[in-house]
Protein backbone atom coordinates (compact mmCIF):
# COMPACT_ATOMS: atom_id res chain seq x y z
CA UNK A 1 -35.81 -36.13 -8.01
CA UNK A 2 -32.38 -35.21 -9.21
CA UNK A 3 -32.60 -32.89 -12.25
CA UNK A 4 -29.10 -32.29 -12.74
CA UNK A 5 -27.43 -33.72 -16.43
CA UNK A 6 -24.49 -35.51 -15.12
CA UNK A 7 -23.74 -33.47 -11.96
CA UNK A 8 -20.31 -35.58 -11.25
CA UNK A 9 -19.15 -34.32 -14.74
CA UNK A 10 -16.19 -32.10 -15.34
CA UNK A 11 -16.23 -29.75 -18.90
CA UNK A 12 -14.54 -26.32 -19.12
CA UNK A 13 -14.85 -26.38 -15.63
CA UNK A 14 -11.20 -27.52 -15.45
CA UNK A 15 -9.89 -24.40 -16.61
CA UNK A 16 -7.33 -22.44 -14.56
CA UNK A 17 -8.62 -19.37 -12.84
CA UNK A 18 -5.72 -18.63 -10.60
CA UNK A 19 -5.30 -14.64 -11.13
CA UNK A 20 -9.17 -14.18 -12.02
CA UNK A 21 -11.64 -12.42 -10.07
CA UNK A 22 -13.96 -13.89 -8.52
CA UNK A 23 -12.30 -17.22 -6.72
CA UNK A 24 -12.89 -16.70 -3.64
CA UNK A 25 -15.38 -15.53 -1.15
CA UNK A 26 -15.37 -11.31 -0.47
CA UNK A 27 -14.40 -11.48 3.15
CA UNK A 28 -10.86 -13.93 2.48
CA UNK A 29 -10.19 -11.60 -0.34
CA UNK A 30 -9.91 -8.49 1.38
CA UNK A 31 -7.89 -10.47 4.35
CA UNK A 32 -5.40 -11.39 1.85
CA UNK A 33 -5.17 -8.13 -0.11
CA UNK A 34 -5.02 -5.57 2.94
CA UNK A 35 -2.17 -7.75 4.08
CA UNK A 36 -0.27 -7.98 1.26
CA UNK A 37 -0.81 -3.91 0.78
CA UNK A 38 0.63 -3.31 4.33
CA UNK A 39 3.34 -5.57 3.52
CA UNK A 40 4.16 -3.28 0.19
CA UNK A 41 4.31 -0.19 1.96
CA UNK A 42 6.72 -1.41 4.36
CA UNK A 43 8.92 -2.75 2.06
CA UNK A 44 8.72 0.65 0.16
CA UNK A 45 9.54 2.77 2.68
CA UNK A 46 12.63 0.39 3.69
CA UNK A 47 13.96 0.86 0.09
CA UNK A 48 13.28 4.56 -0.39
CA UNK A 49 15.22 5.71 2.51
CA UNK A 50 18.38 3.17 1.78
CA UNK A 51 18.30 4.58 -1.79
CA UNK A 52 17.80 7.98 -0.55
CA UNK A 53 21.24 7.90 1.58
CA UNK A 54 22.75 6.06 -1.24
CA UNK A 55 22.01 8.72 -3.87
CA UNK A 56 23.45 11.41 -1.15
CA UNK A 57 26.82 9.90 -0.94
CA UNK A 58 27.25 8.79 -5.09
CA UNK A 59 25.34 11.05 -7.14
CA UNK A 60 24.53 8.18 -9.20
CA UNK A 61 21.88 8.65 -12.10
CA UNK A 62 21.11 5.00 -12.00
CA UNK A 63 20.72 5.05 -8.29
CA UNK A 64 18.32 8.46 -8.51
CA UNK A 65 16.40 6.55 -10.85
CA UNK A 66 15.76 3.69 -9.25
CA UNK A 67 15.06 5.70 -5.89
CA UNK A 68 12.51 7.73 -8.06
CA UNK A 69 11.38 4.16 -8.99
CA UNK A 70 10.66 2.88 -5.33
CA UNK A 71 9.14 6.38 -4.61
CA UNK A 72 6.89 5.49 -7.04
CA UNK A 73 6.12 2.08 -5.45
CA UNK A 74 5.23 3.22 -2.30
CA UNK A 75 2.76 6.09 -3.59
CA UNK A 76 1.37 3.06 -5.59
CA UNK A 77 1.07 0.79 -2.36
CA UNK A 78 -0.38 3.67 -0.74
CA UNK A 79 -3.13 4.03 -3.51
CA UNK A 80 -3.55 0.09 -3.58
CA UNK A 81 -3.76 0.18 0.45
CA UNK A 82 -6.46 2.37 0.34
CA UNK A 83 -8.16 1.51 -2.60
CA UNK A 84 -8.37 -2.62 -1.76
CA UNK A 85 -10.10 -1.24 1.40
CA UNK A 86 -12.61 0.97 0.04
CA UNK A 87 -13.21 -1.87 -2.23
CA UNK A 88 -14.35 -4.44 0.17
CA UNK A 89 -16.51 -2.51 1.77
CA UNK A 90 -20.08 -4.49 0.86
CA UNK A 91 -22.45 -2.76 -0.89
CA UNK A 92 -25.10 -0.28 0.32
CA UNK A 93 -27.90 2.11 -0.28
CA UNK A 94 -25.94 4.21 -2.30
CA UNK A 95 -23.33 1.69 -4.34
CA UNK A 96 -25.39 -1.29 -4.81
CA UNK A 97 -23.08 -2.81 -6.67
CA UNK A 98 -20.28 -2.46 -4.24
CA UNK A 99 -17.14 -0.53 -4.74
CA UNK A 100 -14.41 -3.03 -6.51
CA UNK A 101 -14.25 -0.42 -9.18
CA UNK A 102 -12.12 1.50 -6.43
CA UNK A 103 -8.92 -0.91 -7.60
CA UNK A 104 -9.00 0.58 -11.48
CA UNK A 105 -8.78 4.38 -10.42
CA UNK A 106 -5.78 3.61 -7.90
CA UNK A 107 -4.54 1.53 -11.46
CA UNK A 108 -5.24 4.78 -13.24
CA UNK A 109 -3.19 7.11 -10.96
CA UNK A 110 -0.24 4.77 -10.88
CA UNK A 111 -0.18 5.06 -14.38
CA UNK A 112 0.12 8.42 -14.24
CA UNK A 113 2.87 8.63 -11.84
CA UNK A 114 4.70 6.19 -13.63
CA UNK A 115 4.17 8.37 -16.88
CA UNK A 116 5.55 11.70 -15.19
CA UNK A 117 8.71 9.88 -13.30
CA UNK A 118 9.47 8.17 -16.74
CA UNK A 119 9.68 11.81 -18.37
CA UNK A 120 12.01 13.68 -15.31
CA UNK A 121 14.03 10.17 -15.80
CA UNK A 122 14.88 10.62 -19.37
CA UNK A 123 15.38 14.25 -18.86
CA UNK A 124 18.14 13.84 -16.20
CA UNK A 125 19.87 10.78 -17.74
CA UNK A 126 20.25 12.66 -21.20
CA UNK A 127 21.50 15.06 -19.62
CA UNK A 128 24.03 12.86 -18.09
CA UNK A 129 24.55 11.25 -21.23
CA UNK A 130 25.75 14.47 -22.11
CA UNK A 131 27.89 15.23 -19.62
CA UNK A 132 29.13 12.08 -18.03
CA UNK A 133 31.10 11.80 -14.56
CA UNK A 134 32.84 9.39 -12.34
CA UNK A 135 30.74 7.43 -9.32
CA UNK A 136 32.62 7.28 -6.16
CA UNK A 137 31.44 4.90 -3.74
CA UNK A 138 30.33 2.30 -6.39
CA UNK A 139 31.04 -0.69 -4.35
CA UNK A 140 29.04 0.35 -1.53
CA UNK A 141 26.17 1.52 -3.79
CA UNK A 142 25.87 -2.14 -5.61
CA UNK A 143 25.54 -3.71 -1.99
CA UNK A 144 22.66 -1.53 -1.20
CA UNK A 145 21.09 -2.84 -4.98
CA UNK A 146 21.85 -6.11 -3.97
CA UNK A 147 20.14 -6.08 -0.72
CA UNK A 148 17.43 -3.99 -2.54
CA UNK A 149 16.67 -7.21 -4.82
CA UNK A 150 16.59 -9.65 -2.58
CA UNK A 151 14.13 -7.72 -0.47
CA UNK A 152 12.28 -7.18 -3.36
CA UNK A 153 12.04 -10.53 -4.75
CA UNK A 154 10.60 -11.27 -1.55
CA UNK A 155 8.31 -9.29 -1.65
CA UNK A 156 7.07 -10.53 -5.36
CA UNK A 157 6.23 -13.76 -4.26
CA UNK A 158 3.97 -13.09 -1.87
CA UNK A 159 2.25 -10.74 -4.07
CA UNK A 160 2.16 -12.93 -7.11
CA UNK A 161 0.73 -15.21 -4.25
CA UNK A 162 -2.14 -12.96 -3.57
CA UNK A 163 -2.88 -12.36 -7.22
CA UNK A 164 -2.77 -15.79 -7.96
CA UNK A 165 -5.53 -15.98 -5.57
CA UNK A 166 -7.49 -12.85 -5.44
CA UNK A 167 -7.49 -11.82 -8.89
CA UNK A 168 -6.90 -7.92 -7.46
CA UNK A 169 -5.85 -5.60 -9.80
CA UNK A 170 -4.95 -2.90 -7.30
CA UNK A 171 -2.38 -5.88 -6.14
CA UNK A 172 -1.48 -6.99 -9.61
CA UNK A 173 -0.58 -3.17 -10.79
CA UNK A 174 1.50 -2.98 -7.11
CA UNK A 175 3.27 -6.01 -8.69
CA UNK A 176 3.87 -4.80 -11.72
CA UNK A 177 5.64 -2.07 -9.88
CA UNK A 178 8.31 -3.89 -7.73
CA UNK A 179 8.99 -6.22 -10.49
CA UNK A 180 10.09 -2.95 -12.66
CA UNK A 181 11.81 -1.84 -9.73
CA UNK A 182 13.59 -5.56 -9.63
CA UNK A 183 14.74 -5.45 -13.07
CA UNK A 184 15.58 -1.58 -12.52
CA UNK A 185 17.83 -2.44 -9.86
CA UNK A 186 19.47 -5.60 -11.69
CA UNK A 187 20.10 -2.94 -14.71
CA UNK A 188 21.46 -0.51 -12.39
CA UNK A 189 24.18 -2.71 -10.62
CA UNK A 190 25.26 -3.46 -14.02
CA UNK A 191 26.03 0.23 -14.86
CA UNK A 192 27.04 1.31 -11.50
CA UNK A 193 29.83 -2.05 -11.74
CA UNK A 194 30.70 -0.41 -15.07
CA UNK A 195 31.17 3.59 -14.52
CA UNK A 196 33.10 2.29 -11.40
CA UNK A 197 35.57 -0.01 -12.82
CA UNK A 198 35.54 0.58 -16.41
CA UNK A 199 36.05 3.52 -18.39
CA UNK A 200 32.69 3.80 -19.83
CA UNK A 201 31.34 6.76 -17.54
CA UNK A 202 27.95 6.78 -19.78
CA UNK A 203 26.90 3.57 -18.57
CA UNK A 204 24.88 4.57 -15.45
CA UNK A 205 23.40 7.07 -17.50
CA UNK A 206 22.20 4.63 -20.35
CA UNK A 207 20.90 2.65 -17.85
CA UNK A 208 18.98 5.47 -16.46
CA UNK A 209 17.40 6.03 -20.20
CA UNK A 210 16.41 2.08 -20.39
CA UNK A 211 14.48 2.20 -16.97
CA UNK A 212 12.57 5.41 -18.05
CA UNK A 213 11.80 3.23 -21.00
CA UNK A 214 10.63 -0.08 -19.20
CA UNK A 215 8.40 2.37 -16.62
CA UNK A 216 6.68 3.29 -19.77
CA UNK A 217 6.28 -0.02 -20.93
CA UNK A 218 4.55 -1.11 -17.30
CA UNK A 219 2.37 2.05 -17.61
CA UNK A 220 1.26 0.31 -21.12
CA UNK A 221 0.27 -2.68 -19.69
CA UNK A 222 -1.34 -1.34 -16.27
CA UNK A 223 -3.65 0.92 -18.37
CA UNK A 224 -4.78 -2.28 -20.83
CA UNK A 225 -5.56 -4.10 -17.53
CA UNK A 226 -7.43 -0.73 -16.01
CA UNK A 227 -9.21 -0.16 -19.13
CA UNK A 228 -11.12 -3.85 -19.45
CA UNK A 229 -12.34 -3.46 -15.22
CA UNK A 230 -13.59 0.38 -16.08
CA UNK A 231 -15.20 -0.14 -19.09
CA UNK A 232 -16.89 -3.22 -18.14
CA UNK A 233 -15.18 -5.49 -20.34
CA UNK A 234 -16.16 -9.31 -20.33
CA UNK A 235 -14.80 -12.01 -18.55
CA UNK A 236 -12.59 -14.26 -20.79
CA UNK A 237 -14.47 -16.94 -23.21
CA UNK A 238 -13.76 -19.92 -21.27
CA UNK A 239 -15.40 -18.11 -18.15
CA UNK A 240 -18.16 -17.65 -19.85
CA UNK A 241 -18.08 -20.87 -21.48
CA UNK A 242 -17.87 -22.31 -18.09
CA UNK A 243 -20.99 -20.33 -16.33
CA UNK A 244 -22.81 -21.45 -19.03
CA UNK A 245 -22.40 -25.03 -18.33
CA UNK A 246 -22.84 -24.61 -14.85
CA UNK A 247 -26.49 -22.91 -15.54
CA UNK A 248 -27.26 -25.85 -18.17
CA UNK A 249 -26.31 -28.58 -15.56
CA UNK A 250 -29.96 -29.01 -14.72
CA UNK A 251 -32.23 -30.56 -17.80
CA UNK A 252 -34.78 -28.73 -17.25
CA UNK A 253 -33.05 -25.74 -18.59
CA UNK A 254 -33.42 -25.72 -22.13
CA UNK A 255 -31.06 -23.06 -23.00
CA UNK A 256 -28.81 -19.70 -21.72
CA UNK A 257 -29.02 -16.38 -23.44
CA UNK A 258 -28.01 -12.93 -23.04
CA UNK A 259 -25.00 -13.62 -20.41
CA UNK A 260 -23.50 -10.75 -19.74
CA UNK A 261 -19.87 -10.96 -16.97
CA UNK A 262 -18.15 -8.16 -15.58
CA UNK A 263 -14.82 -7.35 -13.26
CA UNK A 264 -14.97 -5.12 -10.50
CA UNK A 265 -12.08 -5.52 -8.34
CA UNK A 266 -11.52 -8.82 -7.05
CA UNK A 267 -15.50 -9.16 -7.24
CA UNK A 268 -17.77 -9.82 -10.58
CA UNK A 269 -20.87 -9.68 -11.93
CA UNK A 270 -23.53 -11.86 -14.20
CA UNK A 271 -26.77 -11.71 -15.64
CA UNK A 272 -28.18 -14.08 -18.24
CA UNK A 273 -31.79 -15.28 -19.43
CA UNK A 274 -32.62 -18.68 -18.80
CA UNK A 275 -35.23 -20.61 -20.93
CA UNK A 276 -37.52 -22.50 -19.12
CA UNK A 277 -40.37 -25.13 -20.03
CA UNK A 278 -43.90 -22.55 -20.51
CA UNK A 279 -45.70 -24.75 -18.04
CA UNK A 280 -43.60 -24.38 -14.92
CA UNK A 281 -45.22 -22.30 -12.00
CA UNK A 282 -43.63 -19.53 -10.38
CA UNK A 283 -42.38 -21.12 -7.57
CA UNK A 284 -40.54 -24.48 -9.81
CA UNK A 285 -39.32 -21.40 -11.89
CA UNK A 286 -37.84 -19.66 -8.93
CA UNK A 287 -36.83 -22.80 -7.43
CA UNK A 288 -34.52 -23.82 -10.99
CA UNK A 289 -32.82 -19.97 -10.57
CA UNK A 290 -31.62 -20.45 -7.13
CA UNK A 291 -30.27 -23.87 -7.91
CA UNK A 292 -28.33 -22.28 -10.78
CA UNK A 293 -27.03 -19.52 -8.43
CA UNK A 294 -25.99 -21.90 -5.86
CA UNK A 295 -23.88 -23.90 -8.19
CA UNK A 296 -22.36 -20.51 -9.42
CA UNK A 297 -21.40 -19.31 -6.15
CA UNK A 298 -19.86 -22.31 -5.80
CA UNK A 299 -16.73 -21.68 -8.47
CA UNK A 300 -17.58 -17.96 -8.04
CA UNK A 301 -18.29 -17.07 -4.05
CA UNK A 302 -17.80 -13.63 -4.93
CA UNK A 303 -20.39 -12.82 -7.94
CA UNK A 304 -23.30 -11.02 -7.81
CA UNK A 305 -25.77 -13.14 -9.89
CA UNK A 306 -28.96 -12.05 -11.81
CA UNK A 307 -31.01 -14.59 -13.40
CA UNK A 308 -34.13 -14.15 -15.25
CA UNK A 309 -36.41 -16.83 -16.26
CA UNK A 310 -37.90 -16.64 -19.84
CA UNK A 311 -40.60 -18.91 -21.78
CA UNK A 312 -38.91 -21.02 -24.41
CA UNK A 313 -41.75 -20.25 -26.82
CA UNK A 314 -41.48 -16.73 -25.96
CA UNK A 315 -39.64 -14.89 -28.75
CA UNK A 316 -40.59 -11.39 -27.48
CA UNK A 317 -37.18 -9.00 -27.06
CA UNK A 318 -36.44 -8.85 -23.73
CA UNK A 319 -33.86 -6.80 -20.91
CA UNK A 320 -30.64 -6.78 -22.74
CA UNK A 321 -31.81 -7.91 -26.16
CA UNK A 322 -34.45 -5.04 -26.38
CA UNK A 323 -32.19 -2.67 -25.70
CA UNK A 324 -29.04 -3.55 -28.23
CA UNK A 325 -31.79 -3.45 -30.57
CA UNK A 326 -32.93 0.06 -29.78
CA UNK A 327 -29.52 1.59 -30.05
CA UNK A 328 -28.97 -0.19 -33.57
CA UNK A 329 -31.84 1.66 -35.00
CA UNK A 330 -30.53 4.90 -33.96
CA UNK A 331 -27.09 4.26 -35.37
């Protein structure tokens, strides 16, 4: 007998999850984020050394920032290399609820290398500000940027790929990264094209001052996004809303309460209470659960699902319930 309600039917299933954890199963998502890591670090270390030799021969502020910039991106892609790794590994005695977590602490120390290059940046370009000077070898210098873009725009679609697909945050703060670095160099051509060929020496300078700025602004974001994975925050409403109707496909369900989601990584986690007919064995009861896990795992191949099945005429506090309700009385 088919106890499903309508099994063919599509609700808030439709709802687009690309860049959500979750989407697809664990081992595929660390295939596709260890790649696009490795791919990061190259890239990096291509950029740091042309902007290295570039700096040498102009003394450009713009150009010093934006090496300090891609410095910064490859320490990141270091920290996401490792940390997407460390992530994947499945869980064991010890972390039983695997180690996803891993990608918010790399998130966490990007931020705060982005914080301390943002302060040295400011530093040196009001100080060039200041005392402005002439850029010799400005021509040569853009070509590098240019190159530098391209390579980096690259790069951005693949990873905008990945996190279209994976959901990682280690991958989606790496973004977050190169795409500063992007607009960094765009911003730096534009004052390097200046100081050369117009007499406005303070340009590459201001420029400097407006990248320190924008690294703060990603350092903003990257924490809001580090801060909802470490504190547990729940997955967005129509996530829920959509787990819910997943559970309450079958009729003999009579209701979900007490779902609680949360992000680790690329993986996440549920829990809910379902209410079940009093007069259901054991084994029917058990049977209902792993039905509603299976169709789960189906939109979410990499949760770890906990069900528990409660009497509908049972109005005792239970798990979750029971314990918001302790903590209430204390406060």
């Amino acid at each position: 007998m088919n106890n499903l309600k309508n099994p063919d039917q599509k609700t808030s299933q439709n709802i687009d999850r690309r860049g959500r954890p979750g989407r697809l199963p664990a081992g595929e998502n660390a295939r596709i984020t260890r790649r696009i890591t490795a791919l990061s670090i190259i890239v990096g270390v291509v950029l740091v050394v042309l902007k290295t030799l570039v700096f040498a021969d102009t003394g450009s502020v713009g150009i010093l920032s934006s090496l300090v910039h891609s410095a910064l991106d490859l320490i990141a892609g270091l920290s996401s290399f490792i940390a997407v790794r460390y992530g994947a590994k499945p869980p064991n005695a010890r972390y039983r609820y695997g180690r996803g977590k891993a990608e918010g602490f790399s998130a966490i120390f990007q931020i705060c290398l982005i914080v301390l290059a943002s302060v040295h940046l400011l530093e040196t370009a009001i100080s060039k500000v200041e005392n402005p000077h002439m850029i010799s070898g400005g021509g040569y210098a853009i070509a590098v940027m240019v190159f530098a873009i391209v390579v980096t725009f690259w790069l951005l679609i693949a990873q905008s790929w990945a996190v279209r697909a994976t959901g990682s945050l280690a991958v989606r703060g790496d973004r977050a990264h190169y795409l500063a670095d992007m607009l960094a160099n765009i911003a730096v051509i534009t004052g390097l094209a200046l100081t050369s060929y117009t007499p406005f020496v303070r340009a590459d300078a201001l420029v400097g001052v407006g990248i320190a700025l924008w690294l703060l602004l990603t350092a903003f974001k990257l924490t809001k996004l580090a801060w909802s994975q470490l504190m547990d925050m729940e997955l967005p409403d129509d996530e829920r809303e959509m787990i819910r109707d997943l559970a309450l496909q079958d009729q003999r369900i009579n209701g979900v309460h007490d779902l609680r989601t949360r992000a680790a990584g690329p993986n996440i986690h549920i829990q809910m209470q379902l209410d079940l007919p009093d007069k259901l064995t054991l084994s029917e009861a058990h049977d209902i659960v792993l039905g509603t896990e299976k169709r789960i795992i189906e939109h979410y191949p990499s949760a770890d699902i906990l069900i528990h099945p409660h009497p509908s005429t049972c109005h005792d506090l239970h798990g979750n319930a029971r314990f918001r309700q302790g903590n209430e009385h204390k406060h």
